[in-house]
Protein backbone atom coordinates (compact mmCIF):
# COMPACT_ATOMS: atom_id res chain seq x y z
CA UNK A 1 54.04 -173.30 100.02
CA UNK A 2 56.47 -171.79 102.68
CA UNK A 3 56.63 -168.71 100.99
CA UNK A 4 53.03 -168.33 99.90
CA UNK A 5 52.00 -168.61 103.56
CA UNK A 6 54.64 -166.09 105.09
CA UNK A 7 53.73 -163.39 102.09
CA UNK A 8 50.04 -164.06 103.31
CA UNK A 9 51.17 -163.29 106.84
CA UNK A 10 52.61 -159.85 105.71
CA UNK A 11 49.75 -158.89 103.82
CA UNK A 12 47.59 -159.84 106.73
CA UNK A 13 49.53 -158.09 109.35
CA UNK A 14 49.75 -154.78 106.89
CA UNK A 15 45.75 -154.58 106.56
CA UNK A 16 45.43 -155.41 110.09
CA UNK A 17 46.91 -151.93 110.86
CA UNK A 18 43.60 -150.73 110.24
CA UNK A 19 42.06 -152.72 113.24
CA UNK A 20 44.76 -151.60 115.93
CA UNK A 21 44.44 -147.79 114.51
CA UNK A 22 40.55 -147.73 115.05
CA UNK A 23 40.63 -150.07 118.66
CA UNK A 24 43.87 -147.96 119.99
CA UNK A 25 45.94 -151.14 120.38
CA UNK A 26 49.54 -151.42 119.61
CA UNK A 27 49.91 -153.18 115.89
CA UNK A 28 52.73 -154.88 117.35
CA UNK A 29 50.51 -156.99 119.28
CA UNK A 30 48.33 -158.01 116.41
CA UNK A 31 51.08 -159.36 114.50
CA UNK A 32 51.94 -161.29 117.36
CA UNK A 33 48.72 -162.77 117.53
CA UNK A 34 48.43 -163.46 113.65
CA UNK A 35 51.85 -165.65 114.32
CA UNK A 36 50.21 -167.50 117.27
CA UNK A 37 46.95 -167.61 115.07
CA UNK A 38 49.52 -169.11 112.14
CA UNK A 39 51.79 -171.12 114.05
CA UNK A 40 51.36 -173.94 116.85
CA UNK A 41 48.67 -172.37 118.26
CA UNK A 42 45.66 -173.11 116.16
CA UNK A 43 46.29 -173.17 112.26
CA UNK A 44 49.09 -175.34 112.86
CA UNK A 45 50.10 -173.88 108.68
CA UNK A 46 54.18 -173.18 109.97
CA UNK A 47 56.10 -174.63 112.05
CA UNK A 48 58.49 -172.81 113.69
CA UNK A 49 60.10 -173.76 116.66
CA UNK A 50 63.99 -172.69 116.09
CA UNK A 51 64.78 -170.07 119.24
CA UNK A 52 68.44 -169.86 117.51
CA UNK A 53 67.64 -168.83 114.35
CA UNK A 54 64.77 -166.84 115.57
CA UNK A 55 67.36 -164.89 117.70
CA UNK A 56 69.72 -164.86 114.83
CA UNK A 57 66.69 -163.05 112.28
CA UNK A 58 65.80 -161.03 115.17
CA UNK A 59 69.19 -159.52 115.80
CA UNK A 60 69.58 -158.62 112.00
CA UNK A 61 65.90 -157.11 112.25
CA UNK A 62 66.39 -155.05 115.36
CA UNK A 63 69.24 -153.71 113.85
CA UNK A 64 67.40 -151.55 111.72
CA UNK A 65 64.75 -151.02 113.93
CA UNK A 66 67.21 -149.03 116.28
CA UNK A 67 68.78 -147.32 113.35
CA UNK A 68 65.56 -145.81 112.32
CA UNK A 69 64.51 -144.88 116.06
CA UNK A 70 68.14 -143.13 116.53
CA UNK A 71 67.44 -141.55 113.12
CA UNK A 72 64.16 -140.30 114.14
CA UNK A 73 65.60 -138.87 117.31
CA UNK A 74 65.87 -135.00 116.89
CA UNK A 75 68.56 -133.28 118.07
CA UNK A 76 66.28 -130.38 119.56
CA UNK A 77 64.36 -132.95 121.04
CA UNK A 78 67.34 -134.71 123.03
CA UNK A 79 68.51 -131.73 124.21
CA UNK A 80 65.50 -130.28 125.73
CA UNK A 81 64.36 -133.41 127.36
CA UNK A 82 67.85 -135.11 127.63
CA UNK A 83 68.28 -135.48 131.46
CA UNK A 84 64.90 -137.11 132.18
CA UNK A 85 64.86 -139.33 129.45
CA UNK A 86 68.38 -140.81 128.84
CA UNK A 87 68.57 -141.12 132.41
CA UNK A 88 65.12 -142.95 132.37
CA UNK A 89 66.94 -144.37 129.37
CA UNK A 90 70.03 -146.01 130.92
CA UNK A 91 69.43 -145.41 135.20
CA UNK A 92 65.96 -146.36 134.91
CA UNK A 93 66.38 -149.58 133.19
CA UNK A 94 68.83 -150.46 136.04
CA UNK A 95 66.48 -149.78 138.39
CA UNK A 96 63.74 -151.67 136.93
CA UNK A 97 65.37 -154.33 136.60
CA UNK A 98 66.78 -154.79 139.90
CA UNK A 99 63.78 -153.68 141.38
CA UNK A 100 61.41 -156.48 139.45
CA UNK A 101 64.23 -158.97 139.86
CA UNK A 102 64.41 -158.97 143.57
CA UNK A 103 60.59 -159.23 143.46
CA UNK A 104 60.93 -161.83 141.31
CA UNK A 105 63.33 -163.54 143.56
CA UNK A 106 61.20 -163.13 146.55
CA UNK A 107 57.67 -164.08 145.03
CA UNK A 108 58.16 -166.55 142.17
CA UNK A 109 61.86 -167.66 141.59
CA UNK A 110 63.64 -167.78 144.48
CA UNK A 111 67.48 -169.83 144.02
CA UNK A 112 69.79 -167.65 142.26
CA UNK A 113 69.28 -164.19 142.65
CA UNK A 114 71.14 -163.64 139.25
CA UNK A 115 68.61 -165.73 137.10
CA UNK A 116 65.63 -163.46 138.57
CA UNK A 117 67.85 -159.89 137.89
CA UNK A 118 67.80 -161.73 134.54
CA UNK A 119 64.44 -161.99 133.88
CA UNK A 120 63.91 -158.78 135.53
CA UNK A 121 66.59 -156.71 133.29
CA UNK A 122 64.90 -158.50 129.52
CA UNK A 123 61.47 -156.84 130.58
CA UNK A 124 63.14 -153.49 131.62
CA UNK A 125 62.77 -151.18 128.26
CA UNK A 126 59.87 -150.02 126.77
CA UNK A 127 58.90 -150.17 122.95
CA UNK A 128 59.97 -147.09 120.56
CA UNK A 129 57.46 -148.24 117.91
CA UNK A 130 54.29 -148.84 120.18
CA UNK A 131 54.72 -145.79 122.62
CA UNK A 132 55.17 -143.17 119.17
CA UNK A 133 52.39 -144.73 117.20
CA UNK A 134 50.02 -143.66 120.64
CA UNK A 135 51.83 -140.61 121.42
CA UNK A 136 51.85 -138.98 117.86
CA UNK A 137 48.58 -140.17 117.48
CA UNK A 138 47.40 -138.61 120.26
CA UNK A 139 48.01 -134.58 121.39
CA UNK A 140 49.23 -135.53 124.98
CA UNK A 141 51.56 -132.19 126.43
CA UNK A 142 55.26 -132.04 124.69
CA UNK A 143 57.04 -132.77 127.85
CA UNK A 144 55.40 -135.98 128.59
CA UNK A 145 55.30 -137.44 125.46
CA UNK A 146 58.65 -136.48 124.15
CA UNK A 147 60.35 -137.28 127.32
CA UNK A 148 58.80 -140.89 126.49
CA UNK A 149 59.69 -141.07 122.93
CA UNK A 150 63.45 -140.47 123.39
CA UNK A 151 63.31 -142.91 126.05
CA UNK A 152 61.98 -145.65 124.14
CA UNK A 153 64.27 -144.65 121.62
CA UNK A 154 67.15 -144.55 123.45
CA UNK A 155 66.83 -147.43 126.34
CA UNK A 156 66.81 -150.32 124.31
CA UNK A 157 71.11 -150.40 124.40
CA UNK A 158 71.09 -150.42 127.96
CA UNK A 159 68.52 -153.33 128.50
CA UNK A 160 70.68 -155.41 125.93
CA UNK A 161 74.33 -154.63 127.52
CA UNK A 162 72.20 -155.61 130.88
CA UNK A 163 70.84 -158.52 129.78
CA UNK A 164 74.07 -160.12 129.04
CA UNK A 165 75.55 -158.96 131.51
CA UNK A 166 73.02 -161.00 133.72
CA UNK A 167 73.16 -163.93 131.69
CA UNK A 168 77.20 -164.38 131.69
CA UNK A 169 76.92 -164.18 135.22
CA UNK A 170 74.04 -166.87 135.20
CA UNK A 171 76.41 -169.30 133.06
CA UNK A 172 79.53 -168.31 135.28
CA UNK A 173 81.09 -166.51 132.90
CA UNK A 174 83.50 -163.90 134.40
CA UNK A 175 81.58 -164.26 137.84
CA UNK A 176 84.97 -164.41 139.38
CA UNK A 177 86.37 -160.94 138.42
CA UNK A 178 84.02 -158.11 138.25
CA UNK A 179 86.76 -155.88 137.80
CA UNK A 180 87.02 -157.20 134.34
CA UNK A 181 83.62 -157.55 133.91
CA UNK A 182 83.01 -153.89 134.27
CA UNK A 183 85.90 -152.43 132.11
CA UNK A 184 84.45 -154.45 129.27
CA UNK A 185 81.19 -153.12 130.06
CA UNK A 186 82.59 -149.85 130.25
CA UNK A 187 84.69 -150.50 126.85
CA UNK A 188 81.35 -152.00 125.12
CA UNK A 189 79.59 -148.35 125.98
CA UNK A 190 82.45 -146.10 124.91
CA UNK A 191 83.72 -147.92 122.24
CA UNK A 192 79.81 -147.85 120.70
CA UNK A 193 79.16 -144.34 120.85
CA UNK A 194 82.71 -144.01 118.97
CA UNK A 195 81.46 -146.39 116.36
CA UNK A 196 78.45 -144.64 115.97
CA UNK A 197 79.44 -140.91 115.69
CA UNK A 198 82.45 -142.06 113.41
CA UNK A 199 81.21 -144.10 111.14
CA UNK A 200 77.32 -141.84 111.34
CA UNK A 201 79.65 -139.44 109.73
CA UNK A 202 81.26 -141.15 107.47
CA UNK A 203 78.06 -142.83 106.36
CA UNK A 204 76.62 -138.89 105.88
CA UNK A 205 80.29 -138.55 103.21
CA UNK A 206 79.42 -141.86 101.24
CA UNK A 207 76.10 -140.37 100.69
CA UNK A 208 77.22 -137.03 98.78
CA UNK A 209 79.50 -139.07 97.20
CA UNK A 210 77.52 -141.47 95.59
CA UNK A 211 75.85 -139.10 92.86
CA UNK A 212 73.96 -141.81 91.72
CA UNK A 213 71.05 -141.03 89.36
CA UNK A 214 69.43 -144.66 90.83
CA UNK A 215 67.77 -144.15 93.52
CA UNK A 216 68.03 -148.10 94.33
CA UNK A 217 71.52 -147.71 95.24
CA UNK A 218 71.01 -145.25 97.79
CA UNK A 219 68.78 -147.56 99.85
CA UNK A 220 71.19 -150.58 99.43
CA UNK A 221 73.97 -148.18 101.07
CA UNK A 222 71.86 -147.21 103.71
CA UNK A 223 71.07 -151.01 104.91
CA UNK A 224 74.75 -151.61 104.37
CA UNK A 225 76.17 -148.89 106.06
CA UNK A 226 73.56 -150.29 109.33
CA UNK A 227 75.03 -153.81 109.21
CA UNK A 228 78.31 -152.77 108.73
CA UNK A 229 78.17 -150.48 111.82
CA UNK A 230 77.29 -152.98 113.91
CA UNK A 231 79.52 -155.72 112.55
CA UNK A 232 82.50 -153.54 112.92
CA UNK A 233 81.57 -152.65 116.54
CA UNK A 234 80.97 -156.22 117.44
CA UNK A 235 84.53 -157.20 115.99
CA UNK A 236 86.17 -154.81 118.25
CA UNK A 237 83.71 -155.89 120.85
CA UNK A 238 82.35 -152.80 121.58
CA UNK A 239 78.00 -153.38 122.12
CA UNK A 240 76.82 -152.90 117.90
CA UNK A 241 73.34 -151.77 119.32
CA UNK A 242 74.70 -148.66 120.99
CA UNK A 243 76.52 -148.02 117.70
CA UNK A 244 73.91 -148.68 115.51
CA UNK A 245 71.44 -146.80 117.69
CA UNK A 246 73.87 -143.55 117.52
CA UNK A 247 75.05 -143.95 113.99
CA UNK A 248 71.61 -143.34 113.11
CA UNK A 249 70.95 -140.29 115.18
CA UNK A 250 74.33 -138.85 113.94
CA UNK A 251 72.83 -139.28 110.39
CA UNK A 252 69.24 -138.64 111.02
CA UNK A 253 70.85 -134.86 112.44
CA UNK A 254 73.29 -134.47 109.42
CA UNK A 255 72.48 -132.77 105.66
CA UNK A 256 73.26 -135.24 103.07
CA UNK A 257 71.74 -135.97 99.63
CA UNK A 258 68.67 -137.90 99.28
CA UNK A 259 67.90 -136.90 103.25
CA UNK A 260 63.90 -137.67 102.20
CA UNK A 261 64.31 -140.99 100.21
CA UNK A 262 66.18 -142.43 102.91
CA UNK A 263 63.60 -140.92 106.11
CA UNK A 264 60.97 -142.74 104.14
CA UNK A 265 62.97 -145.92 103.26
CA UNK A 266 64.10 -146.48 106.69
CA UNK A 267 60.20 -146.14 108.23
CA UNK A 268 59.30 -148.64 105.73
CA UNK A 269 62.14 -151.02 106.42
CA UNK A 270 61.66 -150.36 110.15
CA UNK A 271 58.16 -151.64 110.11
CA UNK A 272 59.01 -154.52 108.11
CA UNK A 273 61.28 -155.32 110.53
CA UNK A 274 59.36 -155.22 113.47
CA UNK A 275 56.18 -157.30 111.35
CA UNK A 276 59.30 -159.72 111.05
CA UNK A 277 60.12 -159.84 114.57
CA UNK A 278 56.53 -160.21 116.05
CA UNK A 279 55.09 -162.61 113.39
CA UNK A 280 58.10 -164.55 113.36
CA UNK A 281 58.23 -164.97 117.43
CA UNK A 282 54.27 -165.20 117.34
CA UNK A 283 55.03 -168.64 115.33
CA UNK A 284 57.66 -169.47 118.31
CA UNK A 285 54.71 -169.50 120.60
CA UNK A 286 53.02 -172.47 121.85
CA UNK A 287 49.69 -171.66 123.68
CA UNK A 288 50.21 -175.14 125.72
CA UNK A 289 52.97 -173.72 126.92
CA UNK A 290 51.71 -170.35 128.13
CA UNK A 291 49.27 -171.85 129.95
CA UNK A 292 51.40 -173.33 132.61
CA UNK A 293 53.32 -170.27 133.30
CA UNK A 294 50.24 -167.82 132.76
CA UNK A 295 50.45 -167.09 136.26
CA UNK A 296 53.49 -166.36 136.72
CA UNK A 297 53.48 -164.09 133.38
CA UNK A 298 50.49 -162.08 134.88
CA UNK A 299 52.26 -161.66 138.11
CA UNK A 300 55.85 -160.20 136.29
CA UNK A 301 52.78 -157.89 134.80
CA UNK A 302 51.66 -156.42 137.57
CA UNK A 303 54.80 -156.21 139.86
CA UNK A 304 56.75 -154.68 136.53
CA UNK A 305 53.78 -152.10 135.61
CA UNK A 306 52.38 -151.11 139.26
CA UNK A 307 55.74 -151.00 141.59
CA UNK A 308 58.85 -151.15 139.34
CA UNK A 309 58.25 -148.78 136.41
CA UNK A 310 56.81 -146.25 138.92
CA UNK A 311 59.80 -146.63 141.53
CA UNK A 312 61.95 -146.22 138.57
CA UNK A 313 59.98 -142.98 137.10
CA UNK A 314 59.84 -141.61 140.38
CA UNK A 315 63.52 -141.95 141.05
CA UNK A 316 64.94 -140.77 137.97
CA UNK A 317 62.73 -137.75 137.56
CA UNK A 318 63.24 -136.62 140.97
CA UNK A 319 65.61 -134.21 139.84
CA UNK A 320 64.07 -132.54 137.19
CA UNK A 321 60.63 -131.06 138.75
CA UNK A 322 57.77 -133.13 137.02
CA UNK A 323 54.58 -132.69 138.29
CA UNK A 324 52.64 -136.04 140.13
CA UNK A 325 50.66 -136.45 137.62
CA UNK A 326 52.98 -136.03 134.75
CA UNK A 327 55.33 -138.48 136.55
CA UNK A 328 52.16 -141.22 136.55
CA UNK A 329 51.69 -140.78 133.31
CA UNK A 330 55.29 -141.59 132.21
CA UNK A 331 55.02 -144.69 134.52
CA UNK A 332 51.87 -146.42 133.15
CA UNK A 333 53.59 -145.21 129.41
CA UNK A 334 56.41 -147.70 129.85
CA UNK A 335 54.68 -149.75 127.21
CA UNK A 336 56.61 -153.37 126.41
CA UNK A 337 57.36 -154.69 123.04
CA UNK A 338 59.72 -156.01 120.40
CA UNK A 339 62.99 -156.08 122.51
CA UNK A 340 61.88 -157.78 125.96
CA UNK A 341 60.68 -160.98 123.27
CA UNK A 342 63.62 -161.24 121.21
CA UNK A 343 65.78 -160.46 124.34
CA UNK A 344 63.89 -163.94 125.55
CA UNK A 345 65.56 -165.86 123.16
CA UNK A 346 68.62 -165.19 124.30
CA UNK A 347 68.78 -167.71 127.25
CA UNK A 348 67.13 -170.57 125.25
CA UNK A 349 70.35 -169.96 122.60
CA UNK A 350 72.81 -169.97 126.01
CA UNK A 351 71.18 -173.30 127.07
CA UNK A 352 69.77 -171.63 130.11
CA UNK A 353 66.01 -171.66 129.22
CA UNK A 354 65.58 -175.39 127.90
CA UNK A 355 62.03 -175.65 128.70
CA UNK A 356 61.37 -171.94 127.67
CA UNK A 357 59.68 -170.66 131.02
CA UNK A 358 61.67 -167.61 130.62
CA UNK A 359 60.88 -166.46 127.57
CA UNK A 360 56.77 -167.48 128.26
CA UNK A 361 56.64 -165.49 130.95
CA UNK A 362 58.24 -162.44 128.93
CA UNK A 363 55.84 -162.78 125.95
CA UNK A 364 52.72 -163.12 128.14
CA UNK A 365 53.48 -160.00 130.18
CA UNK A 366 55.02 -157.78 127.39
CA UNK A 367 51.20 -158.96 125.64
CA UNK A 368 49.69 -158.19 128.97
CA UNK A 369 51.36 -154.42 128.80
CA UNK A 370 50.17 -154.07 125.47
CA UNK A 371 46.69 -154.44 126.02
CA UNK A 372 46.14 -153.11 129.35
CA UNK A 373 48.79 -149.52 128.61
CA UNK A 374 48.42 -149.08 125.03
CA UNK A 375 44.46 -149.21 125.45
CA UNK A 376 43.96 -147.30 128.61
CA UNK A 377 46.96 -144.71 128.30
CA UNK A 378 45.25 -141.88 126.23
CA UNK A 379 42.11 -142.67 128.44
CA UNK A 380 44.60 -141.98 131.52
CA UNK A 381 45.81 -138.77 129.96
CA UNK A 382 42.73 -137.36 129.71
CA UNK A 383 42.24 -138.19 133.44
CA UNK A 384 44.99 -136.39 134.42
CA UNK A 385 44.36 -133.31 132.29
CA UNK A 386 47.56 -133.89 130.08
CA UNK A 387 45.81 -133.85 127.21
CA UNK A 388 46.04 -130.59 124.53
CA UNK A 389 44.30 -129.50 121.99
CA UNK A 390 45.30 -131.36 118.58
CA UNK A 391 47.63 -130.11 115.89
CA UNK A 392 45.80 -130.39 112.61
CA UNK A 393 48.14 -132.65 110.18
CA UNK A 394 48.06 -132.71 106.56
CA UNK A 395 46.77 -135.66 104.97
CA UNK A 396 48.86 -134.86 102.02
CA UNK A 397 52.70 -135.38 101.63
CA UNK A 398 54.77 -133.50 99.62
CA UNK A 399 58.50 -133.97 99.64
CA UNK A 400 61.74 -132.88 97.59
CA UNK A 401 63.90 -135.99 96.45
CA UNK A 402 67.29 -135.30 94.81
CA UNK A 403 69.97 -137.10 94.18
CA UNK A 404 72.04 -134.18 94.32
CA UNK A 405 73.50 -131.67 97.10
CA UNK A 406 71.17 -128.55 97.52
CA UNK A 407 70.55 -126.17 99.54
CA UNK A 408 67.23 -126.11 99.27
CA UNK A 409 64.42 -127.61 101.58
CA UNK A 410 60.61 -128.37 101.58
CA UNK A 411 58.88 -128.48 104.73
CA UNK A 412 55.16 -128.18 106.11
CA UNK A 413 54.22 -125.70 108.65
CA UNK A 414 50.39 -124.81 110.71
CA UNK A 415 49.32 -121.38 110.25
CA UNK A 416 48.23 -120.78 114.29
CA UNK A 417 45.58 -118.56 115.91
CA UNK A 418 46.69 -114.92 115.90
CA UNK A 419 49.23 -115.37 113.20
CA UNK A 420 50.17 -112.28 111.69
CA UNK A 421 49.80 -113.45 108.19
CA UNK A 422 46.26 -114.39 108.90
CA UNK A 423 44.38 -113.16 106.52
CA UNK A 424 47.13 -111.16 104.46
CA UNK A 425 47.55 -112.40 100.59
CA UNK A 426 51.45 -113.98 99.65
CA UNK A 427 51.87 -110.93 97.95
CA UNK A 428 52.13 -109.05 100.62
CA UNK A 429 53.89 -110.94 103.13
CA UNK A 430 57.46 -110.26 101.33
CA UNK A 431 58.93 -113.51 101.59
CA UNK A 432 62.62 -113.87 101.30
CA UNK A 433 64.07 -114.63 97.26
CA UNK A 434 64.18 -118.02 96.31
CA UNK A 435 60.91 -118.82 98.48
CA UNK A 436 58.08 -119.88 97.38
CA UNK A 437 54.46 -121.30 99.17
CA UNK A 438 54.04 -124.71 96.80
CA UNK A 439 50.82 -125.72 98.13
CA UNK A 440 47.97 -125.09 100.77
CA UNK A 441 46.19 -127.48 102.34
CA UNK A 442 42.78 -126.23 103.54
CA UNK A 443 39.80 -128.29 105.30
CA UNK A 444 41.68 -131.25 104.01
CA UNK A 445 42.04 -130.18 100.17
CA UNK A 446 44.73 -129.21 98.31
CA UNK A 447 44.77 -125.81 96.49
CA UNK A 448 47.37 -124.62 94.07
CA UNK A 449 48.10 -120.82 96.25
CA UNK A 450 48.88 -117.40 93.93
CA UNK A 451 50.03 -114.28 94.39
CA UNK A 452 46.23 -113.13 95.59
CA UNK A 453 45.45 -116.10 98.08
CA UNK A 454 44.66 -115.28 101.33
CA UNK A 455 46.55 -117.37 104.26
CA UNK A 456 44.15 -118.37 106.76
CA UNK A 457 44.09 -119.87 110.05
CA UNK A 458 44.75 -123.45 110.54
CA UNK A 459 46.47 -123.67 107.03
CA UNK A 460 49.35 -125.83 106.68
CA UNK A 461 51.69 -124.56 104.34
CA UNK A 462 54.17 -126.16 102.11
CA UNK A 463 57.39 -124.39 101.45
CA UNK A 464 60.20 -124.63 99.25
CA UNK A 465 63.00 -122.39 100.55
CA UNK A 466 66.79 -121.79 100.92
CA UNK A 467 68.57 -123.30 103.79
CA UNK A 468 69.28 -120.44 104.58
CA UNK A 469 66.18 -118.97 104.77
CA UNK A 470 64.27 -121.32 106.94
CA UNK A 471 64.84 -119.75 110.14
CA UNK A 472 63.49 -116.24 109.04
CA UNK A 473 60.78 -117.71 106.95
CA UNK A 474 59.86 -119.80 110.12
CA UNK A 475 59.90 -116.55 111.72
CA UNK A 476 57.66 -114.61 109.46
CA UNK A 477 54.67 -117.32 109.55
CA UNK A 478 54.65 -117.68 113.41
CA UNK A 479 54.72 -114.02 114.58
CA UNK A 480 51.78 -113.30 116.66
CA UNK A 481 49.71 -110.21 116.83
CA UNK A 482 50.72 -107.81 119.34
């Protein structure tokens, strides 16, 4: 019966995509709700009230969740918009937290200073999954959005090494000698982005190795290469999430066989994963429960998303020239999600949230950020003229899938206003040998191009075409009229 009701909550959750796609909010939050909906809050069909084991499934979970967000990263995209973000990435969750924990400490929990930084610090990072589902839906200027994307990608190591950093020093662990304290924090950081590029690459070498005609196997590698990663970094005790996290943007950036298969088999492992971690910590919910600290959860709300995202935006961009209203926009983006929650758990499994305050007042304002940023953010955009005009996507998806080494590549490119090759049939454009124009995809239907088609504006081309080649082909399709 156990099983028949959790595959019911997956298929649930899946269709109810549809519903946060057409209202604009985060589908993270709706399979949080389904789990309430499920668990001790109405149905009453599960119950599931283990914090431990939830924390335990939630830890194997996230780790391919930040696999897949360091694979997504682009290297072009990290470099461009590296100081702003990875400093919002690893300075700003610092200063979030300490900002919202002293608030904290002054408003609602005043005692130990340490227990509010705590609270303040599992809040701190925003959500990879919900801030790229609105920002890729959405044509909101490059700068902005990307600057948030690699952010959200990148800051969830940070709030983690924080977060137990706050809670030994809750228990009294190390408290006495910070020296200590901060070489293994420094030794956690270091020794992770070793792991990470090391063993990214050597992930990238099993792959061309394989030269498997099963496509199966490549995915099993792929999911043991992740665990592995982080296993081997938390045996040396250097922080797995950093090394997971960087493994898979070392891979993500390398050519190796079966590149595609595995972009697609991560994103669909990745969303399980997160559908995991939000049904599964919906079920850990108990509305009775919520609504004694529902105050106190609206009140972390408003002090984290009015005073200490900003003061943190503000700060770290300071240096790099972003205009007012690009810097409010990044502020009311910081969008809370999977992490905060299952960072929750942790002080119920350390014995220092027995009566679960901590991690009620967590999920109500990481729900409370959902709703009120994830609806109102594109709306807010448009306020503040950051809006551009949108990039027509295909609706169509066609990909090459070896199992072998080639040098070869598909990819999908817009045909722009004022393109030279407007107008101009493929026979006359010259392309390069070994390229070739698969498929057009015009007004939304698919046409099989020849030698005698026409390229026209707002075309998106697929191309097969030497590695070699892409650069100059690239080239060819974007030159503007003079």
């Amino acid at each position: 019966m156990l099983m028949l009701l959790l595959a019911l909550l997956i298929i649930i959750g899946t269709f109810s995509t549809k519903i946060a796609t057409k209202s604009g909010i985060p589908v993270l939050l709706i399979f949080l709700l389904i789990g309430v909906i499920f668990g001790d809050g109405f149905l009453r069909l599960i119950n599931f009230d283990d914090a431990k084991l939830a924390g335990q499934i939630a830890n194997i979970a996230l780790i391919f969740v930040l696999f897949e967000s360091g694979f997504q990263t682009k290297q072009d995209e990290l470099h461009a918009y590296c100081g702003p973000s990875m400093t919002l990435a690893t300075l700003g969750i610092a200063v979030t937290a300490g900002v919202l924990g002293g608030l904290i400490y002054l408003i609602i929990q005043p005692g130990n200073i340490f227990y509010s930084l705590m609270i303040g610090t599992i809040i701190s990072s925003t959500d990879a999954s919900a801030v790229m589902m609105i920002f890729r839906k959405n044509s909101i200027k490059r700068r902005v959005s990307s600057t948030l994307e690699v952010e959200s990608a990148a800051n969830d190591p940070a709030a983690i090494l924080l977060t137990m950093l706050m809670i030994q020093l809750v228990s009294g662990q190390d408290g006495g000698n910070i020296g200590i304290f901060i070489l293994r924090l420094v030794w956690q950081l270091l020794g992770g982005l070793m792991v990470g590029f090391v063993f990214g690459k050597i992930a990238c070498i099993l792959f061309d190795k394989l030269k498997s005609e099963n496509r199966g196997y490549y995915y099993v590698l792929i999911i043991g290469v992740s665990i592995f990663i982080y296993s081997f970094a938390d045996l040396i005790h250097a922080n797995g999430v950093i090394a997971v996290f960087f493994a898979g943007y070392r891979v993500g950036n390398t050519s190796f066989t079966y590149k595609k298969g595995i972009s697609s088999f991560l994103d669909g492992l990745s969303t399980l994963s997160n559908m995991t971690i939000f049904l599964m910590l919906g079920l850990l919910v108990s509305p009775k429960e919520l609504g004694e600290v529902w105050k106190d959860g609206i009140l972390v709300a408003i002090l984290m998303m009015f005073i200490a995202r900003p003061v943190a935006v503000f700060l770290c961009t300071a240096p790099f020239k972003f205009q007012f209203r690009e810097k409010l926009l990044l502020s009311w983006g910081g969008i809370k999600g999977a992490v905060p929650i299952v960072l929750s758990t942790y002080p119920m499994i350390y014995g220092l949230d027995e009566h679960r305050k901590v991690f009620n007042i967590v999920f109500f304002a990481v729900v409370l950020s959902c709703v009120l940023q994830g609806t109102t953010i594109t709306t807010l955009a448009k306020w503040l003229k950051l809006l551009v005009p949108p990039v027509p996507h295909s609706k169509y998806s066609l990909e090459l899938l070896t199992t072998s080494k080639i040098d070869m590549d598909m990819f999908e490119m817009l045909i722009e206003e004022n393109a030279e090759c407007c107008n101009k049939k493929i026979m006359d454009l010259h392309l390069p040998d070994g390229v070739l124009i698969t498929s057009i995809v015009r007004n939304d239907r698919l046409i099989s191009p020849k030698g005698n088609t026409e390229i026209q504006m707002n075309d998106i081309l697929f191309v097969l075409a030497p590695d070699a080649q892409k650069k100059n082909v690239l080239s060819i399709f974007s030159r503007k009229l003079t």
